[in-house]
Protein backbone atom coordinates (compact mmCIF):
# COMPACT_ATOMS: atom_id res chain seq x y z
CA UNK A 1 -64.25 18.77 -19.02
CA UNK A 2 -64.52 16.37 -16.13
CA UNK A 3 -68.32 15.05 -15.64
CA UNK A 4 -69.87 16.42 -12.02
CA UNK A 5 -71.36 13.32 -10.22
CA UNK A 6 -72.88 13.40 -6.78
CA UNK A 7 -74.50 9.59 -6.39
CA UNK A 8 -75.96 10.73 -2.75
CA UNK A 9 -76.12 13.70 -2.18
CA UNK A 10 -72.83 13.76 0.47
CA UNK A 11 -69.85 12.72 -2.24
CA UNK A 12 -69.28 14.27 -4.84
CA UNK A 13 -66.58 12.96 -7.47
CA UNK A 14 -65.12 14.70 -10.77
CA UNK A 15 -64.40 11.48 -13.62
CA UNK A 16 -62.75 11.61 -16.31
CA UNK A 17 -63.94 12.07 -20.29
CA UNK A 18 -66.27 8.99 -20.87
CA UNK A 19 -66.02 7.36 -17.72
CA UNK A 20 -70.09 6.30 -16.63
CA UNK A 21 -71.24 6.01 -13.66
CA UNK A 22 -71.89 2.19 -13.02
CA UNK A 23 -72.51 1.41 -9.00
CA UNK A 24 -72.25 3.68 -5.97
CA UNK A 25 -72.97 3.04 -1.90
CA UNK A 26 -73.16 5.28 0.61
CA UNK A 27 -71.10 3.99 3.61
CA UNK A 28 -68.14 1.91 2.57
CA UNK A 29 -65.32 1.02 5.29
CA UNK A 30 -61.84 1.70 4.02
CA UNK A 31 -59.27 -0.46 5.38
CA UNK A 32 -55.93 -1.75 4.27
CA UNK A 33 -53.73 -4.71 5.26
CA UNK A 34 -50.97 -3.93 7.59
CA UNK A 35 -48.73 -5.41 10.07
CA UNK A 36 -48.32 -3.95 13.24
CA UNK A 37 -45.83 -4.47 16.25
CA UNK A 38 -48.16 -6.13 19.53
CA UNK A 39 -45.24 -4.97 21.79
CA UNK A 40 -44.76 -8.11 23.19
CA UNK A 41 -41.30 -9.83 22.17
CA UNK A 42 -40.84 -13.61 21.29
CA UNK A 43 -37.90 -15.50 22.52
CA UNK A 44 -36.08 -18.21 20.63
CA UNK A 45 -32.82 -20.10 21.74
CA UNK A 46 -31.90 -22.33 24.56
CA UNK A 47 -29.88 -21.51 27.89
CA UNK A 48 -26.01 -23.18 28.26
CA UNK A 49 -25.25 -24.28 31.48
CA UNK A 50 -21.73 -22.39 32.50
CA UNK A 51 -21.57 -23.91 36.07
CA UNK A 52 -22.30 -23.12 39.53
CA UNK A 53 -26.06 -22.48 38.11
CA UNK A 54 -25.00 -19.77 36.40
CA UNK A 55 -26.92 -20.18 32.34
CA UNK A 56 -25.87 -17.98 29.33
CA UNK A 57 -28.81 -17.23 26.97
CA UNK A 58 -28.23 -18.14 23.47
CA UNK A 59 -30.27 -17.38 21.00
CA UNK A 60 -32.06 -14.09 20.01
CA UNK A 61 -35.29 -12.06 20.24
CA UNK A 62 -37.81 -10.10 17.92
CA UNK A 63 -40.54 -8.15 18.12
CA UNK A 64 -43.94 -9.66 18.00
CA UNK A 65 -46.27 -9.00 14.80
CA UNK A 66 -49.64 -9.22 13.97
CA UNK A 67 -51.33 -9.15 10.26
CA UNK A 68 -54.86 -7.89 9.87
CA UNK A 69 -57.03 -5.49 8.45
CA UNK A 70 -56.54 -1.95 9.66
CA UNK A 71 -59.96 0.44 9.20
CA UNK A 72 -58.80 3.66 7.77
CA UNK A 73 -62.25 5.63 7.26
CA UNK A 74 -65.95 5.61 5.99
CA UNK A 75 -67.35 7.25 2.83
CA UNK A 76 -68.56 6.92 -0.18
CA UNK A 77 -67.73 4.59 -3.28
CA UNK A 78 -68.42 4.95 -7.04
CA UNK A 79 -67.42 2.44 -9.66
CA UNK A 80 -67.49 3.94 -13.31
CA UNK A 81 -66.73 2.19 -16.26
CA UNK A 82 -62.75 3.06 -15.60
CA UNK A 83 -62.35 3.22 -11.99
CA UNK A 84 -63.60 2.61 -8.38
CA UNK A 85 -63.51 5.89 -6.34
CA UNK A 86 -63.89 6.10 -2.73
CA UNK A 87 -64.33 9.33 -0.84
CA UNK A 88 -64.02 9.28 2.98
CA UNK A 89 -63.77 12.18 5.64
CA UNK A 90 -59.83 11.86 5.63
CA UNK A 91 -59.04 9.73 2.07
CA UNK A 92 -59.94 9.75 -0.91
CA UNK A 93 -58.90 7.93 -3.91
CA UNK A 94 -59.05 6.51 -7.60
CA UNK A 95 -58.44 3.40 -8.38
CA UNK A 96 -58.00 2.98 -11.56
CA UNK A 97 -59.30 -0.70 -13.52
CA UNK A 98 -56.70 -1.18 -15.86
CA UNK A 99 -53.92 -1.01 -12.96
CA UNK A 100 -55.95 -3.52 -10.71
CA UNK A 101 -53.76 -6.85 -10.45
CA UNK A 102 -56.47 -8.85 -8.62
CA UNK A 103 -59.82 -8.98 -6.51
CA UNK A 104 -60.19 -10.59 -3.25
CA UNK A 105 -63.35 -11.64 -2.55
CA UNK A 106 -64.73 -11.21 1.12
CA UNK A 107 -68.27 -12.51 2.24
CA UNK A 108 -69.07 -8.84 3.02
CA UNK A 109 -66.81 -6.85 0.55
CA UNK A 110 -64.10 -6.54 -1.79
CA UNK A 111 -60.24 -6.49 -1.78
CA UNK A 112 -58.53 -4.66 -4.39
CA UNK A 113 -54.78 -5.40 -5.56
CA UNK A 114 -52.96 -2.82 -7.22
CA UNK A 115 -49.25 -3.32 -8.37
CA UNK A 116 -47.85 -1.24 -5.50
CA UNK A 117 -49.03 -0.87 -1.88
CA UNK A 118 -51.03 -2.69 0.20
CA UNK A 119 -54.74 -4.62 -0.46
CA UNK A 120 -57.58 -2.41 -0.03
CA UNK A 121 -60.81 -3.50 1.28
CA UNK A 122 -64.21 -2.10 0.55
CA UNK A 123 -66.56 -3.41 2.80
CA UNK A 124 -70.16 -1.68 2.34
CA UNK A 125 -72.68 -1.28 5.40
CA UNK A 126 -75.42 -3.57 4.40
CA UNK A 127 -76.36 -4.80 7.74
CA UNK A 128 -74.82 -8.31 7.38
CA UNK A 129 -75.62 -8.80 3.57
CA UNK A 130 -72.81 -11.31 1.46
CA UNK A 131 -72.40 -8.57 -1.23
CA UNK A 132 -68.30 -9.57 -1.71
CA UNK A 133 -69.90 -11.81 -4.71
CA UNK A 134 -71.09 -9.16 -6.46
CA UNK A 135 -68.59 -6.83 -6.01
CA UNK A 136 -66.09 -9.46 -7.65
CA UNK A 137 -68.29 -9.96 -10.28
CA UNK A 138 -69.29 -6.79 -11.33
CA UNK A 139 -65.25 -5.35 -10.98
CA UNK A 140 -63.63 -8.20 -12.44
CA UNK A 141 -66.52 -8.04 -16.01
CA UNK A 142 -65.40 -4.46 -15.82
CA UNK A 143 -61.96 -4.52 -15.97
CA UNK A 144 -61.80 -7.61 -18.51
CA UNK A 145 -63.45 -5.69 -20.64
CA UNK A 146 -61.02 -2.61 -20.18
CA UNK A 147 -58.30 -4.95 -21.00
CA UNK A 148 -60.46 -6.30 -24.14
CA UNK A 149 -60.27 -9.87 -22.72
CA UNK A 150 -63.91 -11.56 -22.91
């Protein structure tokens, strides 16, 4: 039977057989890396002059693009023993140690890579406090000891 824990009262998440409860916080940004068109184009080539100042356009065109991180929602996150959990008003998701690829660390939060999909970023509200640090910390001793590396 899945263990019932509810770390504040507002979240509540079912784990798994002999996960534990480790860390939770109460309002966590969600957001994930994406790449989104600005709408603008960028230009590239040169023009040819044909004659009687009349210039072909050589070259081509593409859409411009802009990387960032995208805020998806606010919630709730849990890290047990075997995953990180996040709960939010429209997400919610397990992440699950032993598939984690990487962390990120962030002077405010934490970015998680996974072997498919895009980074997710946990950033807690702590009113300007570096906790990225020890959200590394305490992930990365977690899931080296899931993978039985010390």
């Amino acid at each position: 039977l899945p263990i019932y824990y509810d770390g504040t009262g507002k979240m509540q998440f079912n784990l798994r057989h002999g996960e534990q409860p480790i860390y939770s916080c109460g309002k966590v940004t969600f957001a994930e890396e994406r790449t989104v068109n600005t709408g603008s184009r960028v230009f590239g080539g040169l023009s040819v002059p044909l004659g009687a100042g009349v210039y072909s356009h050589v070259g081509a065109s593409q859409a411009g693009k802009v990387s960032g991180l995208l805020p998806i929602d606010v919630g709730a996150v849990l890290v047990t023993s075997q995953a990180l959990y996040f709960g939010g008003q429209q997400r919610t998701l397990r992440i699950s140690l032993s598939h984690v690829l990487r962390y990120e660390p962030y002077v405010d939060g934490v970015g998680v890579f996974e072997s498919a999909g895009p980074q997710k970023v946990f950033v807690p509200d702590y009113s300007g406090m570096d906790t990225g640090w020890f959200l590394v910390s305490l992930l990365s001793t977690l899931t080296s000891k899931l993978s039985g590396a010390c």
